[in-house]
Protein backbone atom coordinates (compact mmCIF):
# COMPACT_ATOMS: atom_id res chain seq x y z
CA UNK A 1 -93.77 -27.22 10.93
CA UNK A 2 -92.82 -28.13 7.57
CA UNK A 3 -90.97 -31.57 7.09
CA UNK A 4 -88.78 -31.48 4.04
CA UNK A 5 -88.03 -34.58 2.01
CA UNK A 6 -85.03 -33.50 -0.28
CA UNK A 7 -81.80 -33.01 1.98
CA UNK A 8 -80.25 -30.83 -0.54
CA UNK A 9 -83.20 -28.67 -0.01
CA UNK A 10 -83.46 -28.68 3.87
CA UNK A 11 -79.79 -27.83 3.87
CA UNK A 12 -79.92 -25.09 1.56
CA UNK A 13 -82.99 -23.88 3.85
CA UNK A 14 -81.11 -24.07 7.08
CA UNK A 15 -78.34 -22.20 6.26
CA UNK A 16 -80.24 -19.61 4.88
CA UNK A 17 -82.79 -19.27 7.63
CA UNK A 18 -79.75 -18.99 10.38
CA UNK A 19 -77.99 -16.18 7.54
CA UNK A 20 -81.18 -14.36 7.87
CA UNK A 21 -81.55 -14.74 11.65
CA UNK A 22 -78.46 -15.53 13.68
CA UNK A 23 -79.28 -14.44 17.30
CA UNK A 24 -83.02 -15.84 17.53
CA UNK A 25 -81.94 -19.08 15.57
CA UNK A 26 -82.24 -22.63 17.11
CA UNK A 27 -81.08 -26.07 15.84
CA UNK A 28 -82.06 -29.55 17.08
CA UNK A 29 -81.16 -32.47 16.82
CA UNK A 30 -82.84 -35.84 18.08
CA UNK A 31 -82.04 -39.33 17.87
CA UNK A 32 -84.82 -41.74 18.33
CA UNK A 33 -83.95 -45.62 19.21
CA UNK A 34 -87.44 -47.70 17.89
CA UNK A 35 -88.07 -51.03 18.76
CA UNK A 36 -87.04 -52.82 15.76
CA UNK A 37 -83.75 -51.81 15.93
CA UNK A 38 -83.80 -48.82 13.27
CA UNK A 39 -83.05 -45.83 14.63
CA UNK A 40 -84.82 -42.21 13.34
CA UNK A 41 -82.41 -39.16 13.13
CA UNK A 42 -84.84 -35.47 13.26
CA UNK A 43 -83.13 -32.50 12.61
CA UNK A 44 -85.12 -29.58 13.80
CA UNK A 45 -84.48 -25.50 12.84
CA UNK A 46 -85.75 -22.75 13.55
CA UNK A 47 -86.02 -18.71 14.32
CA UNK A 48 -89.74 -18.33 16.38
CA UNK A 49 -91.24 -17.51 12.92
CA UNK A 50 -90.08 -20.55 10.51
CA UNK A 51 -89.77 -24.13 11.76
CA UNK A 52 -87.81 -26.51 9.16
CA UNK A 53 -87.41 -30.23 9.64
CA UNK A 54 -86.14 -33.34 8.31
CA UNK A 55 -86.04 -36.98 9.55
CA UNK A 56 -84.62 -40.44 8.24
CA UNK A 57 -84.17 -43.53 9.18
CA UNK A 58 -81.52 -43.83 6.48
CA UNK A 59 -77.84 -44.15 7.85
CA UNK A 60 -76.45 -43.09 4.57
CA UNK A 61 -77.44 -39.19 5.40
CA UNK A 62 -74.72 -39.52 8.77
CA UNK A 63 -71.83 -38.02 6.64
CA UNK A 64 -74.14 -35.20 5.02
CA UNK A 65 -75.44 -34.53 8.77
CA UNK A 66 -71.81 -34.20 10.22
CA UNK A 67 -70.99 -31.98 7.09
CA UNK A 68 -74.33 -29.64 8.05
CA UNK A 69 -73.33 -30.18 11.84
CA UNK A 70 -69.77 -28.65 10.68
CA UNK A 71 -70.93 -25.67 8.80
CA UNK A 72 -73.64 -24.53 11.15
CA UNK A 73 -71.05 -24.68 14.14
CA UNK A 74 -68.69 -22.74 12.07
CA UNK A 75 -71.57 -19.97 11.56
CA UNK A 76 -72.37 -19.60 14.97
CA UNK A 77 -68.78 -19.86 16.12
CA UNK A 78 -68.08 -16.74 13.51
CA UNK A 79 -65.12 -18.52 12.33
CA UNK A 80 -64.43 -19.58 8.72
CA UNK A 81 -63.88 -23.42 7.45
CA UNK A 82 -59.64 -23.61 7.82
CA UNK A 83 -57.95 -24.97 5.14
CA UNK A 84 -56.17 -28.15 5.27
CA UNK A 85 -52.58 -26.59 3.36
CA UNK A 86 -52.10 -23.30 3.80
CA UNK A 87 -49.76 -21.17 1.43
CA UNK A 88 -47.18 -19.22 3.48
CA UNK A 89 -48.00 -15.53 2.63
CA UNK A 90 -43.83 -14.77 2.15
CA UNK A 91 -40.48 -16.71 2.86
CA UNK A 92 -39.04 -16.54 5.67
CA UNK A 93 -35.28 -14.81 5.61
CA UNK A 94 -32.77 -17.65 6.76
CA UNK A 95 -30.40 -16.26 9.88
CA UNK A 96 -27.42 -14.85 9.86
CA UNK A 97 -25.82 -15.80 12.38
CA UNK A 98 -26.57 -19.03 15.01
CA UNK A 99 -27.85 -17.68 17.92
CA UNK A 100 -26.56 -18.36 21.19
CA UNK A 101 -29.27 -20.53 22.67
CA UNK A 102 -29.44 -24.25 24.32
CA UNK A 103 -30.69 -26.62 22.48
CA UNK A 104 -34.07 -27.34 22.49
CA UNK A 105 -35.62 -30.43 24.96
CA UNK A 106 -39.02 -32.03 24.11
CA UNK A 107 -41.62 -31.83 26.94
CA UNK A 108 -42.03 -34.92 28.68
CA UNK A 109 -45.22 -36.83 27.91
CA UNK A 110 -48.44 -36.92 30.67
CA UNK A 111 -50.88 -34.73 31.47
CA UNK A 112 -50.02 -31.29 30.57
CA UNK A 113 -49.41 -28.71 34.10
CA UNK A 114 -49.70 -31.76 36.12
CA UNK A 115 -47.45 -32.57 38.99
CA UNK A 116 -46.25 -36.54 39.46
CA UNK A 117 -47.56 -37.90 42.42
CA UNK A 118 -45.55 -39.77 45.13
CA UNK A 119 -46.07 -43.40 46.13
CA UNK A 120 -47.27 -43.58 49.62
CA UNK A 121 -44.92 -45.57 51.90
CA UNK A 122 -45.67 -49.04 52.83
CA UNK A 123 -46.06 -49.23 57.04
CA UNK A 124 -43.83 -52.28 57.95
């Protein structure tokens, strides 16, 4: 086990090693609570062969973690990182003609499929 100091480096080294390996890849993570209050964050990767780790007890590396969290997630989910304004590929032609439609109603608010349920009686 290798414990890297640099995060720059252990982040660069965890992406790679799941790009090399993506089905026998594992990642980790553990949060320890220590008795004087200060907490210690270890990330853990690895593929059976390579085992790369990092821990802190830094809170300033929580925004780089959730960034790392984001991107692995994203390469095991096999979807790319969406963008947050998309350009429309080609205008859309206005209509012609109105159609012949009823207006539209906004769905009512609560839990979505779920069916109101009735007060039970009071027994005089």
């Amino acid at each position: 086990m290798v414990y890297i100091s640099s995060w720059q480096e252990y982040q660069e080294a965890a992406e790679a090693l799941y790009d090399k390996s993506p089905n026998t890849t594992r990642y980790c993570v553990k949060w320890r609570q220590s008795a004087d209050g200060q907490g210690k964050l270890v990330l853990k990767i690895t593929d059976n062969t390579t085992c790369l780790k990092f821990k802190t007890h830094s809170s300033v590396f929580l925004n780089r973690f959730d960034a790392l969290n984001l991107t692995l997630m994203q390469k095991m989910q096999n979807k790319r990182p969406t963008q947050a304004s998309p350009a429309p590929a080609a205008p859309q032609p206005a209509p012609s003609a109105p159609q012949d439609t009823a207006p539209s109603v906004p769905a009512p608010a609560g839990p979505a499929g779920g069916v109101k349920k009735k007060k039970p009686k009071k027994k005089k």
